[in-house]
Protein backbone atom coordinates (compact mmCIF):
# COMPACT_ATOMS: atom_id res chain seq x y z
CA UNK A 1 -157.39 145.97 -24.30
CA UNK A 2 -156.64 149.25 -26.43
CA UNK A 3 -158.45 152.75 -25.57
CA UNK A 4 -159.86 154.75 -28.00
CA UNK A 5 -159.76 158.71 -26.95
CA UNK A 6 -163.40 160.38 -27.87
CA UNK A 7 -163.80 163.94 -27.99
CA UNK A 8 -167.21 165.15 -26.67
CA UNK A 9 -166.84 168.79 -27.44
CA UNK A 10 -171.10 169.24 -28.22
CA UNK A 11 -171.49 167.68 -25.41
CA UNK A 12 -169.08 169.47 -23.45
CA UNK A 13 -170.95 172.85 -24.28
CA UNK A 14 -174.13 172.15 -23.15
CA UNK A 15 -172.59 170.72 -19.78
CA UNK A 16 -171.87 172.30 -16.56
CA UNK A 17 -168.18 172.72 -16.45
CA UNK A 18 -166.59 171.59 -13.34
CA UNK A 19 -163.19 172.25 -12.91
CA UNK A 20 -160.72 169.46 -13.47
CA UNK A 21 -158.40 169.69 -10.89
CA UNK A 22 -158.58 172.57 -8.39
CA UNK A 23 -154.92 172.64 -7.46
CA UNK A 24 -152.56 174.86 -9.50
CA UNK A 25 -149.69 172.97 -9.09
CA UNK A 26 -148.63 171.03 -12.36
CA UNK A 27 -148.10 167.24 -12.17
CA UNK A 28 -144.80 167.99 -13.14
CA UNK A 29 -143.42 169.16 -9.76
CA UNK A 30 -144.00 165.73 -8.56
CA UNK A 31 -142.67 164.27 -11.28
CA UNK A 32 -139.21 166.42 -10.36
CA UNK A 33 -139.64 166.12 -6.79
CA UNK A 34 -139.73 162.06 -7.29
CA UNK A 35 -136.89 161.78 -9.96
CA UNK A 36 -134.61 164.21 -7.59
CA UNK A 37 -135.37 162.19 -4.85
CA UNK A 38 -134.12 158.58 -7.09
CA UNK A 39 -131.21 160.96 -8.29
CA UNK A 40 -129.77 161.38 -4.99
CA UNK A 41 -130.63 157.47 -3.78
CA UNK A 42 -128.36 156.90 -6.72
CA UNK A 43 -125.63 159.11 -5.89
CA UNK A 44 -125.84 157.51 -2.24
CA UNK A 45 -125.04 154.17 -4.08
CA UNK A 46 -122.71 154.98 -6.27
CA UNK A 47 -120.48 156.54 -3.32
CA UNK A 48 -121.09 154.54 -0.76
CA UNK A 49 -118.72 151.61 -0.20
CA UNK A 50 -120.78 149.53 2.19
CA UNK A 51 -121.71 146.31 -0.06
CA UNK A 52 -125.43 146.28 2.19
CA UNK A 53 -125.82 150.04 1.26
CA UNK A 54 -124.70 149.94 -2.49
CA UNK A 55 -127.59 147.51 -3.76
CA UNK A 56 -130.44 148.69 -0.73
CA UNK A 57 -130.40 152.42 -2.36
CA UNK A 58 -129.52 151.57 -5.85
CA UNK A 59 -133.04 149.73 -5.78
CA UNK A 60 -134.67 152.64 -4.23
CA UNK A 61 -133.73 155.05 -6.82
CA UNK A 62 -135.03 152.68 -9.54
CA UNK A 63 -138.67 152.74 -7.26
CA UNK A 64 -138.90 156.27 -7.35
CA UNK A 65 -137.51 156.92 -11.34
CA UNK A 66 -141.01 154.24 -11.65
CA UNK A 67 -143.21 156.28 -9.15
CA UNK A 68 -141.84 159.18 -11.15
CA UNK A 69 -143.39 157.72 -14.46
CA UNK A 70 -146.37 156.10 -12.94
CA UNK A 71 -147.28 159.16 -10.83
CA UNK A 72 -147.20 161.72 -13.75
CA UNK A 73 -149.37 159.51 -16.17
CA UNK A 74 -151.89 159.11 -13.34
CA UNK A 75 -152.08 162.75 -12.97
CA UNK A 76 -152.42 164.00 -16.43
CA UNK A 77 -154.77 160.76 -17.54
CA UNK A 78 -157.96 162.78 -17.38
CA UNK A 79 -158.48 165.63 -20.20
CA UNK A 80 -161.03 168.24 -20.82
CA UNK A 81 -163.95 166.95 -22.88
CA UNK A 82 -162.38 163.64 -23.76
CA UNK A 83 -163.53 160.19 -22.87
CA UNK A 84 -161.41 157.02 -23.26
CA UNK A 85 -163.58 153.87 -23.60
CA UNK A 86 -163.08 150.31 -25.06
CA UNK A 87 -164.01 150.65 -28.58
CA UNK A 88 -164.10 146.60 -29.10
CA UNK A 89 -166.46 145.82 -26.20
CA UNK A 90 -170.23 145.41 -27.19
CA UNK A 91 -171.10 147.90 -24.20
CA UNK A 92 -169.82 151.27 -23.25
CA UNK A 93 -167.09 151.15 -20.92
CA UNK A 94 -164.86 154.26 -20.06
CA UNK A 95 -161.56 153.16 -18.51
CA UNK A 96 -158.16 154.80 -18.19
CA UNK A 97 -155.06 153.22 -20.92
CA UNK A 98 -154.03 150.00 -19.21
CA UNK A 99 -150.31 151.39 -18.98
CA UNK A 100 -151.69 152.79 -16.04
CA UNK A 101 -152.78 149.29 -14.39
CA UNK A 102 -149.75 148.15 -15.74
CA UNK A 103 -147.85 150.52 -14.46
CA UNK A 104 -149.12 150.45 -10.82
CA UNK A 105 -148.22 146.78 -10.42
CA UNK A 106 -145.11 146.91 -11.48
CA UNK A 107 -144.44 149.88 -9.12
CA UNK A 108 -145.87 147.33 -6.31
CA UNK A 109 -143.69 144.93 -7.43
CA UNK A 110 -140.99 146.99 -7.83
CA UNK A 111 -141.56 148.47 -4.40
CA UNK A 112 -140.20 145.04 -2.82
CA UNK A 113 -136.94 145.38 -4.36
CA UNK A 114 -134.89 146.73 -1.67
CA UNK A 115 -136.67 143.91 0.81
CA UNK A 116 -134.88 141.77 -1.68
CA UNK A 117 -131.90 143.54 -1.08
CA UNK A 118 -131.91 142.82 2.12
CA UNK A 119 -132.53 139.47 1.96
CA UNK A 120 -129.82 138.51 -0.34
CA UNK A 121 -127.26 141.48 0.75
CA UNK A 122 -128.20 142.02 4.60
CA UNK A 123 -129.30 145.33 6.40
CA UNK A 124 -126.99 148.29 5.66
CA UNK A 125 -124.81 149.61 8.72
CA UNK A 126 -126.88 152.87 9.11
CA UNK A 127 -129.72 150.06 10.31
CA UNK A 128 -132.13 152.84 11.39
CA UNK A 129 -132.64 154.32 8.22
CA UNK A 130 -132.51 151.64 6.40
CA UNK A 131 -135.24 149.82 8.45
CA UNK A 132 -137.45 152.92 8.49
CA UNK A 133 -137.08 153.32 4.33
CA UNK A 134 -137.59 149.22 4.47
CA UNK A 135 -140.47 149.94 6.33
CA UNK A 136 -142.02 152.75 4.68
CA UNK A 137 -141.92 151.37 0.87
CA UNK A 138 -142.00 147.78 1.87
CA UNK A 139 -145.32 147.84 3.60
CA UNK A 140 -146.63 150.49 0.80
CA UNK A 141 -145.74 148.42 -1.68
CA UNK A 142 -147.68 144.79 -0.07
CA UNK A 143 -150.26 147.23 1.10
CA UNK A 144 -150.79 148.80 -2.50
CA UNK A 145 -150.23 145.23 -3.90
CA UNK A 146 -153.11 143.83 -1.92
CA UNK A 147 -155.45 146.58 -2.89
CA UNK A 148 -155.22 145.87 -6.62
CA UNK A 149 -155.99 142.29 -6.17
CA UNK A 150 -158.79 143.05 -4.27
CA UNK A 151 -160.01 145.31 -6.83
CA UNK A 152 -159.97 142.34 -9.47
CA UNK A 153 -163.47 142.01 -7.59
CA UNK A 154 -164.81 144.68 -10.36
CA UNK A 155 -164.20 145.01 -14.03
CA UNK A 156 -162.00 147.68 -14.50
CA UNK A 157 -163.67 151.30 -15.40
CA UNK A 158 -167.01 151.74 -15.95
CA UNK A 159 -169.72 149.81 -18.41
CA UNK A 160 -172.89 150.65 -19.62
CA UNK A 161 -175.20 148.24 -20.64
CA UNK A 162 -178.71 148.13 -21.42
CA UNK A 163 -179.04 146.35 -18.00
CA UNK A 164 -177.40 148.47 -16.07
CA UNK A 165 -173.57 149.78 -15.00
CA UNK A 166 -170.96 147.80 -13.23
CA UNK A 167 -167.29 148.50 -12.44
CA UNK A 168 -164.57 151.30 -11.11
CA UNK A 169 -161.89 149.62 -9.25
CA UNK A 170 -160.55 151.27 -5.74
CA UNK A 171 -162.62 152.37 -2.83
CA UNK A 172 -165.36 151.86 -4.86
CA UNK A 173 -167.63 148.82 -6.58
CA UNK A 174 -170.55 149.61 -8.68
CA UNK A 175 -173.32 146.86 -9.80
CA UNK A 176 -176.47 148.84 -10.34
CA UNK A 177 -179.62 148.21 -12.78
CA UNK A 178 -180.89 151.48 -14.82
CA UNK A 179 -183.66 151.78 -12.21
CA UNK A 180 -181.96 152.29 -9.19
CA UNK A 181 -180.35 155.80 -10.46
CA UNK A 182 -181.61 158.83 -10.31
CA UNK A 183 -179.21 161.25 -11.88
CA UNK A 184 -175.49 161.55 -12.56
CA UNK A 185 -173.86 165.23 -11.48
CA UNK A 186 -170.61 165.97 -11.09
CA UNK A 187 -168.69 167.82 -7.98
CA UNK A 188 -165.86 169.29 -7.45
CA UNK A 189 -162.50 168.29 -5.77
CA UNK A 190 -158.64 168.14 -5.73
CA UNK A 191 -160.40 166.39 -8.96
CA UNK A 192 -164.00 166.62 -10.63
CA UNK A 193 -165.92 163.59 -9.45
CA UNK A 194 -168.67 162.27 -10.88
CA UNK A 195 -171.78 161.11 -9.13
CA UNK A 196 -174.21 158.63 -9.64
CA UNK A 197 -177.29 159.95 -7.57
CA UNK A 198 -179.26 156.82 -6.72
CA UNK A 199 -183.15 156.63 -6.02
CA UNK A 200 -182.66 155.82 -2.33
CA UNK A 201 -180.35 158.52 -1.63
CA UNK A 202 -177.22 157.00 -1.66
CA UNK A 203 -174.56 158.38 -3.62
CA UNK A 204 -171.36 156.59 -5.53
CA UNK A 205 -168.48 158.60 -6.09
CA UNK A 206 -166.54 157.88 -8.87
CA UNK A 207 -162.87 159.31 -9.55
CA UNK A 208 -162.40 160.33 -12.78
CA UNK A 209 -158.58 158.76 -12.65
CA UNK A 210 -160.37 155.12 -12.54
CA UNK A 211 -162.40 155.98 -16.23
CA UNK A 212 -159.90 157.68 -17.83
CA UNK A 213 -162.57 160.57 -18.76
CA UNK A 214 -163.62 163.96 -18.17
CA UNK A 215 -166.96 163.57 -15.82
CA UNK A 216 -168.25 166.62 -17.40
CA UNK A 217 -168.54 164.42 -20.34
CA UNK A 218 -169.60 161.47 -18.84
CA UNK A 219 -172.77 162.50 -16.42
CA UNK A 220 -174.29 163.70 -19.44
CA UNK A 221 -173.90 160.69 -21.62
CA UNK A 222 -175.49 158.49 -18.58
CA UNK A 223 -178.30 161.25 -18.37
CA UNK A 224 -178.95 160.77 -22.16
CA UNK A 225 -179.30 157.23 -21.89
CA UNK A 226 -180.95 157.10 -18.25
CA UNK A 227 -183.74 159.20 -20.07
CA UNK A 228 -184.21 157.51 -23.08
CA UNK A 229 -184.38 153.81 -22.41
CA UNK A 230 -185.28 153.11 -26.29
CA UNK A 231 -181.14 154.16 -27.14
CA UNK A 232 -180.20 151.72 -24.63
CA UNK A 233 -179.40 149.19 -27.58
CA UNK A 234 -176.99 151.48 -29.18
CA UNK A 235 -174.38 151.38 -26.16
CA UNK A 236 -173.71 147.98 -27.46
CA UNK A 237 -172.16 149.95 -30.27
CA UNK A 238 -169.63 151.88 -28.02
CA UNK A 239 -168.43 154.48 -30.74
CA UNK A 240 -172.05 155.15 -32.10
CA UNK A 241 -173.47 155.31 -28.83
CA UNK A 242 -171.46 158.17 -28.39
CA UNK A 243 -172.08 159.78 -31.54
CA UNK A 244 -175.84 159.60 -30.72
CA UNK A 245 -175.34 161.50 -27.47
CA UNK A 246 -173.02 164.00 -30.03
CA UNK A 247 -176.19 164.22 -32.03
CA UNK A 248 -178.54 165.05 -29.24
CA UNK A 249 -176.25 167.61 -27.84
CA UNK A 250 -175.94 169.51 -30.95
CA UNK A 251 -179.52 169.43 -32.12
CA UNK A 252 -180.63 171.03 -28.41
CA UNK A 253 -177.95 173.72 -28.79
CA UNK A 254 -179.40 174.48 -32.32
């Protein structure tokens, strides 16, 4: 279940760099915004006097102090030249830490709190509001819920096997043999996406949040081994596999 964190700088050189992220604003603001937002929750609920309102926003502010968390580590996951795989599998999967799965269902979970609230303490007097921010988090929270465990459809990340690559959780399910691709590239966005061109002319989008790895990185290392099927066995060697596609890149730039 561990991650191991791979540099790729050769490869990285010889690569078309596509920005990361194209906004300017630092995952931090949100981060602020989001614990600010659980700061005043919690002053609401330590002032207030109303035993429904007391316990509804004292569970919101500990739902956005978790969004807070969850938010920020989702944000910052993906780094320049870096790719996070699972060193112990016998094929090359890149996947993002598991804290952040982890952390995304217990956000969901935690999301249902103040329904629980409710439940046990009753609606709070200023019943608009509180059935709007009921609403609101309630229904993200079974809505976000329901979209992870349909997700369980598809190994987490991405593999790479000598048969072919399967995975990436989210909008998007990939189950593909080595013959049906034609290229990887990566495009830009709020972030870098990588592509996996197929032969047909289809195209499958991958977000770079779901592999845990720069796609700068990664389109090259699918290139390498799309166009030399005879180092196809080495990816059931995750660590080497990489360190052959290290190799390659530094004996082209020489």
């Amino acid at each position: 279940m561990s991650r191991a964190a791979v540099s790729m700088s050769r490869v990285a050189l010889n690569a078309p760099a596509v920005p990361l992220y194209t906004s300017k604003q630092s995952p931090v603001v949100a981060f602020v915004v989001l614990i600010g937002v659980a700061a005043l929750a919690g002053a609401v609920a330590a002032a207030s006097a109303d035993p429904q309102l007391t316990p509804f926003m004292a569970t919101f502010a500990l739902v956005f102090v978790a969004a807070a968390f969850v938010v920020y580590r989702w944000s910052t996951v993906v780094q320049a030249r870096v790719v996070r795989i699972d060193p112990v599998r016998s094929a090359l999967r890149f996947a993002a830490p598991v804290t952040i799965q982890l952390g995304f269902a217990v956000l969901g979970l935690l999301a249902l709190l103040p329904l629980v609230s409710v439940v046990l303490f009753g609606l709070p007097r200023e019943a608009p509001l509180g059935l709007l921010l009921l609403l609101v988090v309630g229904g993200g929270a079974v809505v976000g819920l329901g979209q992870q465990l349909w997700g369980l459809r598809a190994p987490a990340g991405l593999t790479l096997s000598e048969s072919g690559f399967r995975g990436v959780r989210g909008s998007i399910r990939v189950a593909i043999s080595w013959s049906d691709l034609s290229h990887a590239s990566v495009i830009p966005g709020k972030a870098a996406q990588l592509v996996l061109n197929l032969r047909t002319g289809a195209v499958l989008v991958v977000d770079p949040h779901r592999i845990g790895s720069d796609p700068n990185v990664v389109a090259p290392v699918v290139n390498f081994f799309l166009a030399n099927p005879r180092h196809r066995a080495t990816l059931a060697t995750p660590m080497a596999a990489l360190a052959l596609v290290e190799e390659h890149a530094a004996t082209t730039a020489g």
